[in-house]
Protein backbone atom coordinates (compact mmCIF):
# COMPACT_ATOMS: atom_id res chain seq x y z
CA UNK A 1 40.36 59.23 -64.31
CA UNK A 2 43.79 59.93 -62.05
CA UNK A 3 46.04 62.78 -63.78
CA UNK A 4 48.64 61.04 -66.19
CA UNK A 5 51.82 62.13 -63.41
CA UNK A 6 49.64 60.34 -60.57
CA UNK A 7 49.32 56.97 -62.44
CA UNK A 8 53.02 57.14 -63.71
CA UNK A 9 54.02 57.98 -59.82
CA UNK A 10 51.78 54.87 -58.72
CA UNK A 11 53.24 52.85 -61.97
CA UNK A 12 56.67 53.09 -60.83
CA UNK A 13 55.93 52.62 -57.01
CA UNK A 14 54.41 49.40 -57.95
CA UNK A 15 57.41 48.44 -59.58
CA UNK A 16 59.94 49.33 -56.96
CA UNK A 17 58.09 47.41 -54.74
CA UNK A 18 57.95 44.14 -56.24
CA UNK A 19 62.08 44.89 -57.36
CA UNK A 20 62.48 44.95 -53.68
CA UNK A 21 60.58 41.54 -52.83
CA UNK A 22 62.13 39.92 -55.41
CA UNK A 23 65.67 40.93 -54.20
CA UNK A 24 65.02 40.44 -50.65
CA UNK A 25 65.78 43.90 -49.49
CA UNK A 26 63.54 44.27 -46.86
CA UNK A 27 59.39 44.17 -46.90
CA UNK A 28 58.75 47.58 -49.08
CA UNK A 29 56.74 49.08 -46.67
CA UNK A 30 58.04 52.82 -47.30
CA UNK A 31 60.40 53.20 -50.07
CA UNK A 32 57.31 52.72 -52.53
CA UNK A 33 55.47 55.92 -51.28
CA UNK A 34 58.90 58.04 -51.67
CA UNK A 35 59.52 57.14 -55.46
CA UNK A 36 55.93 58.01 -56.06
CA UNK A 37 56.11 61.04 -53.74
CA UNK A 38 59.59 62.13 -55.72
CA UNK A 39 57.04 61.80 -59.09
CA UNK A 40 54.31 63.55 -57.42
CA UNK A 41 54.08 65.18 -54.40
CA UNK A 42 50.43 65.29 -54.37
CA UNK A 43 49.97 61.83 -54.45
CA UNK A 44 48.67 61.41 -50.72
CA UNK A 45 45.86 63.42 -51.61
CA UNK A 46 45.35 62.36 -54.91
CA UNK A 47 45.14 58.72 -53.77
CA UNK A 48 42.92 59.69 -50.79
CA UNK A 49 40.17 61.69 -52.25
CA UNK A 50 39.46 58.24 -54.18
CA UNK A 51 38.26 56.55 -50.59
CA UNK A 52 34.46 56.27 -51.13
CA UNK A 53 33.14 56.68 -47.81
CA UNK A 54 35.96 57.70 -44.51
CA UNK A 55 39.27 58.26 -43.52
CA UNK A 56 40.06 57.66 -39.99
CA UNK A 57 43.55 58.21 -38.54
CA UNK A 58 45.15 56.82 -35.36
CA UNK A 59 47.86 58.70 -33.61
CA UNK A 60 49.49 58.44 -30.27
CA UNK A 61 52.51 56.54 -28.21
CA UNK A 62 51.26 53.33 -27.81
CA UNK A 63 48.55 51.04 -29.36
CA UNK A 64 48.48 52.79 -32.34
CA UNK A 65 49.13 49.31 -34.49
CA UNK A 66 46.66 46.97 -31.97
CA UNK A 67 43.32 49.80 -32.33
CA UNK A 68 44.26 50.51 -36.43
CA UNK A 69 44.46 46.22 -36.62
CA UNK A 70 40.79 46.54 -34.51
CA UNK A 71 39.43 49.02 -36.62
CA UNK A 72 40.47 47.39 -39.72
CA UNK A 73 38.93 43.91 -38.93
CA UNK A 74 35.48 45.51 -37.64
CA UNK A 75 34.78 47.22 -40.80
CA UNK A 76 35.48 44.36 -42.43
CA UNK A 77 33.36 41.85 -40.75
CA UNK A 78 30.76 44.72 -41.88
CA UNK A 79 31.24 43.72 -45.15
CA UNK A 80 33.38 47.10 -46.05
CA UNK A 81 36.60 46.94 -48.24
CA UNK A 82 39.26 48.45 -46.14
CA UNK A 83 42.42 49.59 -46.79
CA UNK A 84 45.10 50.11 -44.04
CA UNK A 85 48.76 50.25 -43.44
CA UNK A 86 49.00 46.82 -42.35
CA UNK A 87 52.70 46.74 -42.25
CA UNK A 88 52.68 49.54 -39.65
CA UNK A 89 54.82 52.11 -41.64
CA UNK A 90 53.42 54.91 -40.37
CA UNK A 91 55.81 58.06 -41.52
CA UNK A 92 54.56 59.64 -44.67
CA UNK A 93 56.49 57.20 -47.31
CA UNK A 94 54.87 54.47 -45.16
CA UNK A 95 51.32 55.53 -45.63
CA UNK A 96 51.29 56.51 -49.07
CA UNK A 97 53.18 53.14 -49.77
CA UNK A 98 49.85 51.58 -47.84
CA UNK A 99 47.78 53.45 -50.79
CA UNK A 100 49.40 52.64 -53.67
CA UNK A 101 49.72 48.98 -52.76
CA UNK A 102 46.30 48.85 -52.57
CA UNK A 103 45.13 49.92 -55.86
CA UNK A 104 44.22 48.73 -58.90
CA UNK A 105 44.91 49.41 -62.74
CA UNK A 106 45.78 53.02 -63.35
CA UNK A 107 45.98 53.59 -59.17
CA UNK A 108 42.10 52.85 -59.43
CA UNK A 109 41.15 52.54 -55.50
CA UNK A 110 37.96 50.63 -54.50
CA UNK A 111 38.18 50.89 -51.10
CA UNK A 112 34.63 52.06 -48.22
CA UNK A 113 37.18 52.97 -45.67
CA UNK A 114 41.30 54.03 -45.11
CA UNK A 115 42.17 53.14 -41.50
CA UNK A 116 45.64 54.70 -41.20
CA UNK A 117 48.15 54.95 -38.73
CA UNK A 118 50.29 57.99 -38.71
CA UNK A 119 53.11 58.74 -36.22
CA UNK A 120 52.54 61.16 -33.81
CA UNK A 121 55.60 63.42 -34.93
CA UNK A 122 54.88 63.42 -38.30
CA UNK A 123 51.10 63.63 -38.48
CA UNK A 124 51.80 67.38 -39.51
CA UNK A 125 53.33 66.18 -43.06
CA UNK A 126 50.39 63.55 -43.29
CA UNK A 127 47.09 64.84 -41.69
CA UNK A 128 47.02 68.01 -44.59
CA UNK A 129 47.03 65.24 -47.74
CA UNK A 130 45.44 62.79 -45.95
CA UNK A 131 42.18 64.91 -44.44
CA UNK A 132 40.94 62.35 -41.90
CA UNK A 133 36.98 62.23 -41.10
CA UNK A 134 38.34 61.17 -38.01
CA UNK A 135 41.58 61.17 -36.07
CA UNK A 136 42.07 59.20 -32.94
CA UNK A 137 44.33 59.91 -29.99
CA UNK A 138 45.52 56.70 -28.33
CA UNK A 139 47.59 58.28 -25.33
CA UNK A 140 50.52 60.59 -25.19
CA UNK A 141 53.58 58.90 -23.29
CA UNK A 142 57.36 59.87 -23.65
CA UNK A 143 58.72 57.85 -26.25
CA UNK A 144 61.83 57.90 -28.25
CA UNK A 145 63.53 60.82 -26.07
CA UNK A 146 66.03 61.94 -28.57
CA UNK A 147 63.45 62.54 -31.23
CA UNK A 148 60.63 63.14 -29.57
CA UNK A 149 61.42 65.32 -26.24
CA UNK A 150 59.11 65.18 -23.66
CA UNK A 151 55.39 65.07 -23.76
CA UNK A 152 54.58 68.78 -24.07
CA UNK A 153 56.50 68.80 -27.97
CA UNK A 154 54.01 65.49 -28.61
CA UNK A 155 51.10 67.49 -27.72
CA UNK A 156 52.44 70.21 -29.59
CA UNK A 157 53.08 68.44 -32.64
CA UNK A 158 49.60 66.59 -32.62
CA UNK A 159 47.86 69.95 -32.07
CA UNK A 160 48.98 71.69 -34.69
CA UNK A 161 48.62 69.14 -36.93
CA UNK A 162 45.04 68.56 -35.60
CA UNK A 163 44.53 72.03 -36.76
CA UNK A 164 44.67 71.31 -40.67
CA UNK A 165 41.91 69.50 -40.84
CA UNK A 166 39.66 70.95 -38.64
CA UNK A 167 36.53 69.38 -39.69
CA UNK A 168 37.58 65.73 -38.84
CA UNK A 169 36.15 64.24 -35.49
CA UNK A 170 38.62 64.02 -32.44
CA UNK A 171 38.69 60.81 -30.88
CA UNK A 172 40.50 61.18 -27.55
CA UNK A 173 41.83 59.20 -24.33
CA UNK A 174 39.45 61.42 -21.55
CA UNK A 175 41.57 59.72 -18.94
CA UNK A 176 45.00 60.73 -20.14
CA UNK A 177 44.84 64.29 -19.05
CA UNK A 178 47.67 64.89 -22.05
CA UNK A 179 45.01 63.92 -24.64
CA UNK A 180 42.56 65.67 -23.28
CA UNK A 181 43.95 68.88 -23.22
CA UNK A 182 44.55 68.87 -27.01
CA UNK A 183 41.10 70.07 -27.50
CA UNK A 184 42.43 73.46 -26.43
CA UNK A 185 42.41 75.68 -29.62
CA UNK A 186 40.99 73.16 -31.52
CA UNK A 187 37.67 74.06 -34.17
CA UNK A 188 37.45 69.60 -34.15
CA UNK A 189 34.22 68.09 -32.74
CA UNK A 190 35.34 65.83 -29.49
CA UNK A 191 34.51 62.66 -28.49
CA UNK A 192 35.78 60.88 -25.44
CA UNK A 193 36.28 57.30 -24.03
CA UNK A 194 37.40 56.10 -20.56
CA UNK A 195 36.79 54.00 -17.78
CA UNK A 196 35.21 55.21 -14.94
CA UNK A 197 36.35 52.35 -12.27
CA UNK A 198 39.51 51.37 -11.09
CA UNK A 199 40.59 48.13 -13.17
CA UNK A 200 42.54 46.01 -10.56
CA UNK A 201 44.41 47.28 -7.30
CA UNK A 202 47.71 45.14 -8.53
CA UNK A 203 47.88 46.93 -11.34
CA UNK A 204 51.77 48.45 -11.44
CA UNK A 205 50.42 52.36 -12.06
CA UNK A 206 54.27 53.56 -13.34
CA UNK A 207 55.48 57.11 -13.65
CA UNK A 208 52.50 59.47 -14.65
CA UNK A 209 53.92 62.36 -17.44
CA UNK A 210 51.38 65.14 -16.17
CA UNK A 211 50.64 65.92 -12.86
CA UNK A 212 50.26 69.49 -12.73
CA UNK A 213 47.22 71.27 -14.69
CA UNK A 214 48.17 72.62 -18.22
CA UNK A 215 45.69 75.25 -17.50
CA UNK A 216 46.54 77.18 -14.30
CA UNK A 217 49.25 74.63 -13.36
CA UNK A 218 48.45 73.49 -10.05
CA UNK A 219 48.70 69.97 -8.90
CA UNK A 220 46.14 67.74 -10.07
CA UNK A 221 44.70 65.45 -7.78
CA UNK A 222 43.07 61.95 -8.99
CA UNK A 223 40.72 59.90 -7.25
CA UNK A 224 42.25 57.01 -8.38
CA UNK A 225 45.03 55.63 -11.77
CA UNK A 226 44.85 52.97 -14.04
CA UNK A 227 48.43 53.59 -15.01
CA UNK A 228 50.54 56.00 -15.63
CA UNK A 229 48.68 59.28 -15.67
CA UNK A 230 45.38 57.17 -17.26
CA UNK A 231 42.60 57.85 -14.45
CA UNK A 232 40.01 60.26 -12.97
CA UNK A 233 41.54 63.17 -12.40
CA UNK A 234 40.55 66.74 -11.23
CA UNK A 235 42.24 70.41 -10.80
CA UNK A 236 41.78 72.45 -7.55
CA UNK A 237 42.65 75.54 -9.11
CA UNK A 238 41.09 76.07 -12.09
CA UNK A 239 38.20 73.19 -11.94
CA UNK A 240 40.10 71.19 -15.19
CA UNK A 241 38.17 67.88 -14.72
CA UNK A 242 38.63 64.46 -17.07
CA UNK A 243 35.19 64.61 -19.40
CA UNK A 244 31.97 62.00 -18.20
CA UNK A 245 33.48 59.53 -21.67
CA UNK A 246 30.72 58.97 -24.23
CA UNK A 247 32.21 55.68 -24.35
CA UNK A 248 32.89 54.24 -21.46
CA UNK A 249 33.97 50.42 -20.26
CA UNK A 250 33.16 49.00 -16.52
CA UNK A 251 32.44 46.35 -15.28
CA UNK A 252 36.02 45.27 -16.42
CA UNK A 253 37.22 41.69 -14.73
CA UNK A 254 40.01 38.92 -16.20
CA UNK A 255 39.32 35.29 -16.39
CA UNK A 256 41.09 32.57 -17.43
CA UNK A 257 43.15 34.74 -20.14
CA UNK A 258 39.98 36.26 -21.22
CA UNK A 259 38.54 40.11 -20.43
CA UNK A 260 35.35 40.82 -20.52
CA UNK A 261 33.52 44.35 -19.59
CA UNK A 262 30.46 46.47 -20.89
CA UNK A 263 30.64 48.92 -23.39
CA UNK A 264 27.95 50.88 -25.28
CA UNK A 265 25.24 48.23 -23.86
CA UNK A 266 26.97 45.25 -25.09
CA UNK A 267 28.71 42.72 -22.84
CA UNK A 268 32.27 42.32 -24.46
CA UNK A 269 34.62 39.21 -23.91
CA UNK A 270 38.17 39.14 -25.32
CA UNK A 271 41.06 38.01 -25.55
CA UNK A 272 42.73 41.64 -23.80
CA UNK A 273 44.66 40.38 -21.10
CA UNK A 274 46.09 43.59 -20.26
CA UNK A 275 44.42 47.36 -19.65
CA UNK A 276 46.17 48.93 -22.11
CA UNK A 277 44.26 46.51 -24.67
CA UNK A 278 40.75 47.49 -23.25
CA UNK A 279 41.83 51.07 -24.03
CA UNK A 280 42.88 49.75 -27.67
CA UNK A 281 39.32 48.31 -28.03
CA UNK A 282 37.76 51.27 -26.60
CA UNK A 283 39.61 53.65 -28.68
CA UNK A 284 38.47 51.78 -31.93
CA UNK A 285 34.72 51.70 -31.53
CA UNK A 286 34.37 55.32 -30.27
CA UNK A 287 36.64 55.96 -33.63
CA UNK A 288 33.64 54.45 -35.71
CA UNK A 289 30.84 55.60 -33.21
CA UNK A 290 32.69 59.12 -34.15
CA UNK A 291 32.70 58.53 -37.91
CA UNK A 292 29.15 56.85 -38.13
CA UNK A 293 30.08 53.66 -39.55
CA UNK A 294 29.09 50.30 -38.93
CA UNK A 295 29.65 48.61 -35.96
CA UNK A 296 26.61 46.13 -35.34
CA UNK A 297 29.00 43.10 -35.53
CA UNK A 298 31.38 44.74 -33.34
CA UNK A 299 31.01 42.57 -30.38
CA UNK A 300 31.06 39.02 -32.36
CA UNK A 301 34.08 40.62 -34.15
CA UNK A 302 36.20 41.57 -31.11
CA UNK A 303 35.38 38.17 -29.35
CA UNK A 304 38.03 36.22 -31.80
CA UNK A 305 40.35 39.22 -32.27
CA UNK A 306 44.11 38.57 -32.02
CA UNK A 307 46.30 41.32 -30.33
CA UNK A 308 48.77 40.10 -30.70
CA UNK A 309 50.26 41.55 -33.90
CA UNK A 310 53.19 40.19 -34.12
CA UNK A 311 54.02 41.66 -30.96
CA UNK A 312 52.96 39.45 -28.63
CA UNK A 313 53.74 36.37 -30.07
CA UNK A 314 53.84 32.60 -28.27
CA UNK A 315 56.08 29.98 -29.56
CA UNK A 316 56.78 26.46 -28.54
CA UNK A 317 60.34 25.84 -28.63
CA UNK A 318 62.11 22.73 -26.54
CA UNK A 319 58.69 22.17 -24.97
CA UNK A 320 58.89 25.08 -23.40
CA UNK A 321 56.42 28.51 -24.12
CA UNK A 322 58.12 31.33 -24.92
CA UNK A 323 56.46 34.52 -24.77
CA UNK A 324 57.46 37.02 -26.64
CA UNK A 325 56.62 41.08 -25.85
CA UNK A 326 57.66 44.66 -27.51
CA UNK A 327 57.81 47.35 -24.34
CA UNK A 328 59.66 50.46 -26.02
CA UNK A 329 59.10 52.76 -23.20
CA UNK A 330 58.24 52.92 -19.17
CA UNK A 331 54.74 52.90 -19.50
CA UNK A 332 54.86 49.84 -21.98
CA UNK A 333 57.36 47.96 -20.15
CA UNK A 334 55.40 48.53 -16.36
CA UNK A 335 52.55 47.22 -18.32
CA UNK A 336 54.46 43.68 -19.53
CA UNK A 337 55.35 43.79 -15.98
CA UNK A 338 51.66 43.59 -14.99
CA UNK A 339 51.44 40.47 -17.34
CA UNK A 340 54.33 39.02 -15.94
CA UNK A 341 52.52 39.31 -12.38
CA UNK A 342 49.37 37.95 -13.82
CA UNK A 343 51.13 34.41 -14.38
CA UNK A 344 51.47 32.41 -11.02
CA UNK A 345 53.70 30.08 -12.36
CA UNK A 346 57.61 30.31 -12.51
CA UNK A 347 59.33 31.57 -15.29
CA UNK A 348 62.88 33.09 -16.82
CA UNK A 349 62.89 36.29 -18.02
CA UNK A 350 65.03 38.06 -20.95
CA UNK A 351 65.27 41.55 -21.56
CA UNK A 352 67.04 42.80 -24.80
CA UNK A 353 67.66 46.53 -24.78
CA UNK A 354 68.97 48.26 -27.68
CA UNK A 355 69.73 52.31 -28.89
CA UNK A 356 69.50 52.21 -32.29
CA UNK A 357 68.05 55.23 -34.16
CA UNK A 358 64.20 53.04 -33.99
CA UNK A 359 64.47 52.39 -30.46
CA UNK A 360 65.79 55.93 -29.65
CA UNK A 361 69.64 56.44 -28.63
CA UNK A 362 68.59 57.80 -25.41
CA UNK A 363 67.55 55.23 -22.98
CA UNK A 364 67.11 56.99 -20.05
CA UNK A 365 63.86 56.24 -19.50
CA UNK A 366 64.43 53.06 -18.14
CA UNK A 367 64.87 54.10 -14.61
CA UNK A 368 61.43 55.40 -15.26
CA UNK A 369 60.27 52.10 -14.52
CA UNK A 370 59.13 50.06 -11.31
CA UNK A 371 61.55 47.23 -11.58
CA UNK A 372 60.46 45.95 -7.86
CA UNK A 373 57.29 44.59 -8.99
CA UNK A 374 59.24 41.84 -10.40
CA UNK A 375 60.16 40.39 -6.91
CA UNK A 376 56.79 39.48 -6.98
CA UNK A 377 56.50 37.80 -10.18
CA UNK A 378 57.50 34.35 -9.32
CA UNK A 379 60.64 34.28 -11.64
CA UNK A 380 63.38 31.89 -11.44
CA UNK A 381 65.92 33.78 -13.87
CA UNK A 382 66.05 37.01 -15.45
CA UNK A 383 68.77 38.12 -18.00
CA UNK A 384 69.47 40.95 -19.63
CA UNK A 385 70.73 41.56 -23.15
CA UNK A 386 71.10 43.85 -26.08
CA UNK A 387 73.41 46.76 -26.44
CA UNK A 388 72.37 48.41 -23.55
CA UNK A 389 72.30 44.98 -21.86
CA UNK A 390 74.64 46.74 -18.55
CA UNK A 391 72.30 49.69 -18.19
CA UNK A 392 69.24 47.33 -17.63
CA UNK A 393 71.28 44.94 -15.94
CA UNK A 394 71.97 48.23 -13.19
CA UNK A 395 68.59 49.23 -13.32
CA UNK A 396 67.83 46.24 -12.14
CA UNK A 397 70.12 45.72 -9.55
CA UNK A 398 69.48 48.97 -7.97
CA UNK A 399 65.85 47.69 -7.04
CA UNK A 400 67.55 44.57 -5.90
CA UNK A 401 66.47 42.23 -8.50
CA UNK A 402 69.40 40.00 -9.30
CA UNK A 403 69.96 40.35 -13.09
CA UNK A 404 72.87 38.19 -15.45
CA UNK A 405 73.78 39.77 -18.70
CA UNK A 406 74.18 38.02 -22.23
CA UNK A 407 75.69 39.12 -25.57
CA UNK A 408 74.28 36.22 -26.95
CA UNK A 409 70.43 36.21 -26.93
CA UNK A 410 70.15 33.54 -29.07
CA UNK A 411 71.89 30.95 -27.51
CA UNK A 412 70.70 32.01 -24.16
CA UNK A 413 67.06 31.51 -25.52
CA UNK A 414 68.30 28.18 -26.36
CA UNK A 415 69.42 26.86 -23.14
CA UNK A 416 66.66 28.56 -20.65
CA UNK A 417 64.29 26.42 -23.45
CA UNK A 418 66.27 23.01 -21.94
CA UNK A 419 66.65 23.48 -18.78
CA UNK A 420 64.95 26.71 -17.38
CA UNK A 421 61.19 26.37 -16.50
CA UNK A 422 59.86 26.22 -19.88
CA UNK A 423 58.07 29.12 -19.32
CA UNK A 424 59.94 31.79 -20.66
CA UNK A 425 59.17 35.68 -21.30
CA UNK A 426 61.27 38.00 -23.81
CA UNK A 427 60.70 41.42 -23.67
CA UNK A 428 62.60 43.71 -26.29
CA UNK A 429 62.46 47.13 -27.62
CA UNK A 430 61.47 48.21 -31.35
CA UNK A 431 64.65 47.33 -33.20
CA UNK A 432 64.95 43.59 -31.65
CA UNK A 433 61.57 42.84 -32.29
CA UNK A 434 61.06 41.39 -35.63
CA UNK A 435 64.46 39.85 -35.29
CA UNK A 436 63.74 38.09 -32.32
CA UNK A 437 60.60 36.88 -34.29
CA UNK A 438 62.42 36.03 -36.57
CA UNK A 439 64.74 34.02 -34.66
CA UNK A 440 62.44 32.21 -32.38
CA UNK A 441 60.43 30.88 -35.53
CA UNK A 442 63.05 29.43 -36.31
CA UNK A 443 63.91 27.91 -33.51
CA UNK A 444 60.40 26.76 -33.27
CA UNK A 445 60.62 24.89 -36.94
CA UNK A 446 63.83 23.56 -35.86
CA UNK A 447 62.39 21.98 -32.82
CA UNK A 448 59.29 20.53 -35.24
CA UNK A 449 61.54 19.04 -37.85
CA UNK A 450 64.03 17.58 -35.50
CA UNK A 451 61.06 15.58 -33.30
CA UNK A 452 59.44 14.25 -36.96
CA UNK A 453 62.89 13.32 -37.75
């Protein structure tokens, strides 16, 4: 039976949550956990020593949301009951909000498994209460510069909250060089997944965040990238190597908006039509290869898997395909790039920039990114929009890509539907995401009702 404070703080968590539905005041994905933190700060541990079997926790810059989504589903086509943080709050409010929603009577949890997302800054408040059997590192990528800092605080901050739990499983990126060297005065058992061969030579690689050894610092040399500073790399000082991956992928090729490569013995086809996505799937079964659970249906699983969430959406609006895709820093955006590339056909682009406190207020890092690759993309318009709609707009022009600028997204998204190319990409950052969703759906409907009409 949960203490009589823990039940009362999951009680009135419960409540505020469905206050906050029923007003409309956002989706409750975080303000839950603080009123039941504010009753009991123990509750994150409370709630998680209830999981039956284990707790596996994904960290990093990117893919966090796509591998905890692929985790998620592959337990549960295992038959497991799963809980995760499906609404991608992943601050501390956010993931004890994720807990409470999913129990029962008296905060009464019947759950196999917690797949959790945590952010990468504040996995030292969350890793101590939550005790992972297993924590996954994604990759480690400048990201939100202003809170964040460069890559050597991330690695920092992941470290040391690595540390706390020292019997959980480490999960790591072997090919990002930055994940890799997290192991250093770490007690965790490692595991490691990469891929061995170079995935495609028009692959844009980007700006790499590590090139010299965090050992002896030297140089590192690689004998080839995937992107960014994801490759096979090797120190000429010191003799600082990337690790042979217990899981690796290869044999990785793209077909007709399907991927398909080997891992573990099985032959894997998906729908990842980018190679940050085959990291996201590798990073997911060497999480449950690491924590000895199930993964027998993995492949059938991972044939039908959306990963899209809500990310990388496709709408029909005007009889024209709009694509819609979240890039929130250089490596991200290079890789939307790449998908731009991959489609022969033309196409407008918009690109909605913003600097609010989610996206980060310094936005810098855009001139982090190869631009020039878009010459090559076979598009007919490209316009850029947001607050920082000028900076991207220069950007642009300074690789000589000719840019216009909009302060109305909407109603450019409206015409380029009529009379572009009806093929149409968005790509925003974090804080015009969900609104752009938003508004596109709508758009969509409108188009429905007005052709039954």
């Amino acid at each position: 039976m949960m203490r009589l404070r823990s039940r009362f703080a999951v009680f009135c968590a419960k409540l505020a949550y469905r206050v906050i539905r029923r007003m409309d005041r956002g989706s409750g994905s975080a303000f839950p956990g603080y009123v039941a933190r504010r009753i009991d700060p123990e509750i994150l541990s409370v709630m998680a020593a209830r999981v039956r079997g284990k707790i596996i926790a994904v960290t990093g810059t990117n893919g966090k949301t796509t591998t905890n989504s692929i985790l998620y589903h592959a337990l549960k086509a295992q038959g497991c009951r799963v809980l995760y943080n499906k609404m991608g709050a992943n601050l501390l409010d956010g993931v004890i909000t994720a807990f409470v929603l999913a129990s029962g009577r008296g905060g009464r949890l019947d759950v196999d498994y917690a797949c959790i997302e945590t952010d990468e800054m504040a996995s030292t408040g969350i890793f101590p209460g939550l005790k992972p059997d297993c924590v996954i590192v994604t990759n480690i990528f400048r990201d939100q510069l202003d809170r964040t800092g460069e890559v050597d605080m991330i690695c920092d901050r992941i470290r040391r909250a690595i540390r706390e739990v020292p019997d959980a499983v480490l999960a790591v990126n072997g090919d990002d060089i930055c994940s890799w060297a997290l192991r250093a005065g770490c007690d965790n058992s490692v595991i490691t997944y990469g891929i061995s061969e170079k995935m495609g030579a028009d692959i844009p690689v980007g700006t790499a965040e590590m090139i010299f050894c965090p050992v002896c610092g030297k140089r590192l040399e690689y004998d080839f990238f995937h992107y960014g500073q994801l490759g096979v790399y090797h120190c000429p000082g010191c003799g600082l190597e990337r690790p042979q991956p217990d899981i690796s992928a290869a044999d990785v090729a793209w077909k007709k908006g399907r991927c398909s490569f080997l891992m573990d013995g099985m032959r894997i086809s998906c729908g990842a039509q980018a190679p940050y996505n085959v990291y996201n799937t590798l990073s997911a079964y060497a999480a449950l290869y690491a924590a000895d659970a199930p993964r027998e249906k993995f492949g059938e699983m991972i044939g039908g898997f959306d990963y899209g969430n809500q990310r990388e959406c496709v709408f029909t609006i005007n009889e024209a395909r709009v694509q819609l895709y979240l890039a929130k820093n250089p490596v991200g955006f290079q890789q939307k790039i790449f998908l731009l590339m991959k489609d022969p056909e033309p196409k407008d682009v918009v690109i909605q920039i913003n600097d609010t406190r989610l996206d980060g207020e310094d936005v810098s890092w855009l001139w982090d990114v190869d631009y020039h690759y878009l010459a090559g993309a076979n598009t007919a318009t490209i316009t850029a929009g947001g607050a920082r709609c000028d900076d991207m707009e220069l950007c642009l022009k300074y690789d000589g890509i000719p840019c216009d600028s909009t302060r109305d997204v909407r109603r450019t998204v409206e015409e380029l539907t009529m009379k572009g190319s009806k093929n149409l990409y968005i790509i925003t950052n974090y804080s015009g995401l969900y609104r752009t969703n938003r508004m596109l759906g709508e758009l969509q409907c409108a188009g429905r009702e007005g052709a039954v009409s």
